[in-house]
Protein backbone atom coordinates (compact mmCIF):
# COMPACT_ATOMS: atom_id res chain seq x y z
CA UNK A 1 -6.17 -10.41 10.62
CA UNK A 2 -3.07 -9.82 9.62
CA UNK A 3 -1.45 -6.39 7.50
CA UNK A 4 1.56 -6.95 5.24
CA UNK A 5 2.92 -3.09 5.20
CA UNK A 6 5.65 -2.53 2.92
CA UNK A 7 8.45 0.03 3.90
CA UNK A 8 11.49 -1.24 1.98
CA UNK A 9 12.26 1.79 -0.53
CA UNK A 10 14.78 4.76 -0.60
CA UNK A 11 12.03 7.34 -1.36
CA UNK A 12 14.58 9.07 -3.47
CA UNK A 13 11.80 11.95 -4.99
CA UNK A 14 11.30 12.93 -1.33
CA UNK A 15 15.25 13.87 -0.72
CA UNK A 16 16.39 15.74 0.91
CA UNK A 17 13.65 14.52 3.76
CA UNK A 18 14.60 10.99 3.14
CA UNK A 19 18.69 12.01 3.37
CA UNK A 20 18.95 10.34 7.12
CA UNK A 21 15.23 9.31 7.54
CA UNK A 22 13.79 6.58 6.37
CA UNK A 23 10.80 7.41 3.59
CA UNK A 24 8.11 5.82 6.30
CA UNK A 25 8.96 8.16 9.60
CA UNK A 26 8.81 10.92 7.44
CA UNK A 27 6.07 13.38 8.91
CA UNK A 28 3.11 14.78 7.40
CA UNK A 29 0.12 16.93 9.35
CA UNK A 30 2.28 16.00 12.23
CA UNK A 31 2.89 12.32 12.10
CA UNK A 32 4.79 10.31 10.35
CA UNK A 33 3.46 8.03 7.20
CA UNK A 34 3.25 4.86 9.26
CA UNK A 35 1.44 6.39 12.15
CA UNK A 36 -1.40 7.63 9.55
CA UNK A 37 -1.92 4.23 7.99
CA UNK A 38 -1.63 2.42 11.16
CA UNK A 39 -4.03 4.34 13.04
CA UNK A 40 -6.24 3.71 10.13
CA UNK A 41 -6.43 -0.07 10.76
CA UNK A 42 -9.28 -1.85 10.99
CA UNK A 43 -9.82 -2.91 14.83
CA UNK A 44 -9.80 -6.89 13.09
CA UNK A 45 -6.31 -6.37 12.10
CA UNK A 46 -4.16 -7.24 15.23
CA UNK A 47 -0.70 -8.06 13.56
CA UNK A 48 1.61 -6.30 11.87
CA UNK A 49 4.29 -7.33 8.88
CA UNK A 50 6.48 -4.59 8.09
CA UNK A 51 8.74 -5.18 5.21
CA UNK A 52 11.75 -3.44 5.76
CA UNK A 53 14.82 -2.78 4.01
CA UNK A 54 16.32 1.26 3.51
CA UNK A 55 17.15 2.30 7.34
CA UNK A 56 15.28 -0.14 8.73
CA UNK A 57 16.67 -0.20 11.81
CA UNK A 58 15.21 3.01 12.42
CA UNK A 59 12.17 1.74 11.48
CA UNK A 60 12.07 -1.21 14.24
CA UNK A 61 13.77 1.40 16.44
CA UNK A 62 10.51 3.88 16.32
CA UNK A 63 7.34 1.24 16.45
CA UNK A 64 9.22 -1.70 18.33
CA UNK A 65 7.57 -4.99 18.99
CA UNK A 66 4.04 -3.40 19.48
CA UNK A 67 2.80 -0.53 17.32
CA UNK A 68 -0.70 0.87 18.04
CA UNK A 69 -1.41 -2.11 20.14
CA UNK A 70 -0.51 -4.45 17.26
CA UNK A 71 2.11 -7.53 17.26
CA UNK A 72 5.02 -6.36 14.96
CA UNK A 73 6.71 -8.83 12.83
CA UNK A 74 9.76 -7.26 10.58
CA UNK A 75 11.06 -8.82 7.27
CA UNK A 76 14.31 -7.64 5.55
CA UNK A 77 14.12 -7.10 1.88
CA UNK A 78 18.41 -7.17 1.17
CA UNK A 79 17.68 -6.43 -2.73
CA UNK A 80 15.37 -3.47 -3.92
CA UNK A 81 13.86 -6.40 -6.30
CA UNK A 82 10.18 -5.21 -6.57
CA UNK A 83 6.87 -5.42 -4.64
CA UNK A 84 6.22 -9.27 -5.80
CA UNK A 85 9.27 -10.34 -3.93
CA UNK A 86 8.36 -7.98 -0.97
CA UNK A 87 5.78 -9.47 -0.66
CA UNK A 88 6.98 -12.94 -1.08
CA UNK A 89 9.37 -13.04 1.56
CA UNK A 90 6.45 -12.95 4.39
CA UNK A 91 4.74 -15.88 2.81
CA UNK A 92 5.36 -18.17 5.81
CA UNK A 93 4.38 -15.67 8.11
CA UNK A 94 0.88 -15.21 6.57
CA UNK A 95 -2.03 -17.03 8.03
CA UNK A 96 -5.43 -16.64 5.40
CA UNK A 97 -7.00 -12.89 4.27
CA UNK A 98 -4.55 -10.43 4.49
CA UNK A 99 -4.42 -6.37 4.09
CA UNK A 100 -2.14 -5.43 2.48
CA UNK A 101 -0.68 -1.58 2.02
CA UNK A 102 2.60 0.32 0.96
CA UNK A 103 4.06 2.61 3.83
CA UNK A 104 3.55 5.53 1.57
CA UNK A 105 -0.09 5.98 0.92
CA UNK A 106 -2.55 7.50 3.69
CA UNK A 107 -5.79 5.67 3.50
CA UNK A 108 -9.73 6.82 4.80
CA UNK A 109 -10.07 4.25 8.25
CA UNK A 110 -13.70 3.86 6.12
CA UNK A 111 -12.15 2.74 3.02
CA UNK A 112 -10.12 0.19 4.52
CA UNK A 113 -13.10 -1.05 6.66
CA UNK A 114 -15.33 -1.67 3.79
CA UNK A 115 -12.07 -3.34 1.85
CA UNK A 116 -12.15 -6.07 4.43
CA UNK A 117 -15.81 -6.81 4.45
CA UNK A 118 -15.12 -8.06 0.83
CA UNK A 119 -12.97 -11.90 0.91
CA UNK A 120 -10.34 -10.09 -1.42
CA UNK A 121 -10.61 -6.63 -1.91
CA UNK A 122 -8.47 -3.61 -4.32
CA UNK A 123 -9.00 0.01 -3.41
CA UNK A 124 -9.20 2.68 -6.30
CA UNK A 125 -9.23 6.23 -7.25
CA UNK A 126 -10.44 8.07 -10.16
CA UNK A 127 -7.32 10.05 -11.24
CA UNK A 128 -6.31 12.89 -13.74
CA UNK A 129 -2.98 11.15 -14.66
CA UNK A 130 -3.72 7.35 -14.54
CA UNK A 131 -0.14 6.88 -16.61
CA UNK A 132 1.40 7.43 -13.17
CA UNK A 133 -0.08 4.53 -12.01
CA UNK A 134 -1.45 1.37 -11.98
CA UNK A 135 -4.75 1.44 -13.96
CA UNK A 136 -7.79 -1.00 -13.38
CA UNK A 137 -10.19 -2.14 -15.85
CA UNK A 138 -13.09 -3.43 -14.22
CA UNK A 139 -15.70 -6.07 -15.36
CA UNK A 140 -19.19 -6.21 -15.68
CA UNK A 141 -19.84 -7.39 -12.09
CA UNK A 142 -17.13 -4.88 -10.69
CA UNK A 143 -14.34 -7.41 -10.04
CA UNK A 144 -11.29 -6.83 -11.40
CA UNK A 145 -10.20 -7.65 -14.77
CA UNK A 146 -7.95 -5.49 -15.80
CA UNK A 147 -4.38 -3.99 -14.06
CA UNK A 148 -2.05 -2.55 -16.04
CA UNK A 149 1.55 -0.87 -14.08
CA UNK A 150 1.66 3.11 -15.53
CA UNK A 151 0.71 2.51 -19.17
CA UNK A 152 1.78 4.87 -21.96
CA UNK A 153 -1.71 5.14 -23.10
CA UNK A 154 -4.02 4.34 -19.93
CA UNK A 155 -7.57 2.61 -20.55
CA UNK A 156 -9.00 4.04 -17.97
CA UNK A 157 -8.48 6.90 -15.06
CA UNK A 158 -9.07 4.71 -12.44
CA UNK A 159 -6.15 3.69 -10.65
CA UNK A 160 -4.90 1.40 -7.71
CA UNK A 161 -4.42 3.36 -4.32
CA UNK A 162 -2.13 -0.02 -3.04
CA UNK A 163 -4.20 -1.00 -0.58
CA UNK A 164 -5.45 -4.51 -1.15
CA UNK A 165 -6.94 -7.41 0.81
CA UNK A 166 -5.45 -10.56 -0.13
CA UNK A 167 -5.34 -14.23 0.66
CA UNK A 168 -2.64 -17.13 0.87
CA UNK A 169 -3.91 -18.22 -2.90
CA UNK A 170 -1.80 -15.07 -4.54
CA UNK A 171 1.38 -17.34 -3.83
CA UNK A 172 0.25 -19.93 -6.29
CA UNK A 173 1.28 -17.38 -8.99
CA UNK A 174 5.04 -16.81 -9.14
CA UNK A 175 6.20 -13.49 -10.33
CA UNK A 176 7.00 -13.68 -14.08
CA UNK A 177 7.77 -10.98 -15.17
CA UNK A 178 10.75 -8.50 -14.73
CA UNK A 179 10.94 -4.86 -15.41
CA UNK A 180 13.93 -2.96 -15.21
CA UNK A 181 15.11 -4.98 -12.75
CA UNK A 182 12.08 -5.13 -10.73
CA UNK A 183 9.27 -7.46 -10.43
CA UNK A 184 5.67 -5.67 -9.81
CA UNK A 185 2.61 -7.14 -8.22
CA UNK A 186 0.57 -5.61 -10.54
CA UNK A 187 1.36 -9.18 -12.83
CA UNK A 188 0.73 -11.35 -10.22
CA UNK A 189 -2.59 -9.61 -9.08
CA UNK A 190 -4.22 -9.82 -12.39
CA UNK A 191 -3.35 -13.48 -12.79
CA UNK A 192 -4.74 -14.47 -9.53
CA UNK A 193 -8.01 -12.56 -9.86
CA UNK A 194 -8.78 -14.67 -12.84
CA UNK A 195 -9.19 -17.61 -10.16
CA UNK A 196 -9.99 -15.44 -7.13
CA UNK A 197 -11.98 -12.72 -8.16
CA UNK A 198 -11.14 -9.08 -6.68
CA UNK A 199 -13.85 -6.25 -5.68
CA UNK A 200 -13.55 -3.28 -7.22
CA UNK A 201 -13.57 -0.69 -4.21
CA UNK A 202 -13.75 2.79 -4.86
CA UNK A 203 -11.96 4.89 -2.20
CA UNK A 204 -12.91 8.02 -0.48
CA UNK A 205 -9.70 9.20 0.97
CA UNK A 206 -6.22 8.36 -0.67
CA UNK A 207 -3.23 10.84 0.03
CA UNK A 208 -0.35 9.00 -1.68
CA UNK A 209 2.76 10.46 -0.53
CA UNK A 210 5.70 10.31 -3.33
CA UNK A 211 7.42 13.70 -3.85
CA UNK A 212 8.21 16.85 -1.52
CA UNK A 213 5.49 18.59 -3.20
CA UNK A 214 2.91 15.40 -2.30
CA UNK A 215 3.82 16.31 1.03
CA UNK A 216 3.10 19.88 1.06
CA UNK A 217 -0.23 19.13 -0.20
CA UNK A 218 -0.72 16.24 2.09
CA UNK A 219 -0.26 19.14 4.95
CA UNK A 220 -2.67 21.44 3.41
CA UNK A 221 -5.36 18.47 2.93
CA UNK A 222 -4.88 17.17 6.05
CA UNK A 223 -4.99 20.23 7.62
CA UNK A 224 -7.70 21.34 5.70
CA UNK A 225 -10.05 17.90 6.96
CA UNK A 226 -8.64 18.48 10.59
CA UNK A 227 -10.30 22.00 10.56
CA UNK A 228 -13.62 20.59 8.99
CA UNK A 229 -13.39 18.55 12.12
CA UNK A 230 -13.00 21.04 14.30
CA UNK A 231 -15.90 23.32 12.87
């Protein structure tokens, strides 16, 4: 299986940290954002697509052409267009069910297991501020109907961690629409999961990492667990 990982943006709310660093090498508890999510892999994933684009080259430079014992497979993203064309631009390279993640987001290695027992798959959270992010709606039979990108007034708290398992079908829907420049997945997602529904997973353990202050608490938490461990 393979994991579509993508590490493209500036990470401008974690500056100064992402002055001369690229937003995924930055460390937290120790190691850096793409060591957390990669060691989190299922063992089924064995290849990696790493969508590159902000000091990339320091990127390849770190997990080379074999990162945690996984095939690496990089992809330049030249414009800072949106996650739809991100993702787009490793459509030939993607064989079937995919997982797919952002490079800024630590994920539970149980969450992400139990996301790929499910054909396609969207991880949530239950969240105080759901305007900050992308809110699902689910239906009836827990599938997806709903997925709105930071609503003013959110219709429910439960938001997308990013983490998403995926298949070849999502290219049959052609991002549509542009915001600010940008063209979300959020869109595309909720148009394909009228054809191909999408499970509903709720997640135990999401750190999303998107400020200097996420990443003080991210030390604390992950601390915090590693002590648990310990005990």
């Amino acid at each position: 299986m393979q994991c579509v990982i993508l590490a493209a943006g500036k990470g401008t709310r974690l500056r100064p940290l992402t002055e001369n660093c690229p937003k995924p090498l930055v460390e937290v508890g120790g190691k850096t954002l793409l060591d957390h999510i990669v060691g989190a892999l299922p063992s089924s994933v064995d290849e990696l697509i790493i969508v590159t684009g902000y000091l990339g080259g320091m990127i390849e430079e770190y997990c080379g052409e074999e990162f945690h014992g996984r095939k690496v497979t990089y992809v330049t993203q030249e414009e800072q267009n949106g996650t739809a064309p991100a993702l787009w631009l490793c459509k030939d390279l993607i064989k079937g069910r995919f997982l797919f993640l952002f490079a800024d987001d630590i994920h539970g290695k149980d969450d992400l297991a139990r996301a790929t027992s499910f054909s396609r798959a969207l991880l949530v959270a239950t969240v105080p501020n759901p305007e900050k992010f992308g809110v699902v709606v689910r239906k009836p039979d827990g599938t997806l109907d709903l997925m709105i990108e930071k609503p003013k007034h959110a219709p429910s708290n439960c938001a997308s961690t990013g983490a998403m398992v995926l298949d070849t079908n999502i290219f049959k829907f052609e991002p549509e629409t542009e915001v600010n420049g940008e063209f979300y997945l959020t869109e595309v997602i909720e148009r394909y999961a009228k054809e191909y529904p999408i499970a509903v997973v709720e997640e135990n353990t999401w750190i999303p990492i998107a400020s200097v202050e996420d990443v003080e608490k991210a030390n604390k938490t992950l601390a915090s667990k590693l002590e648990t461990v310990e005990v």
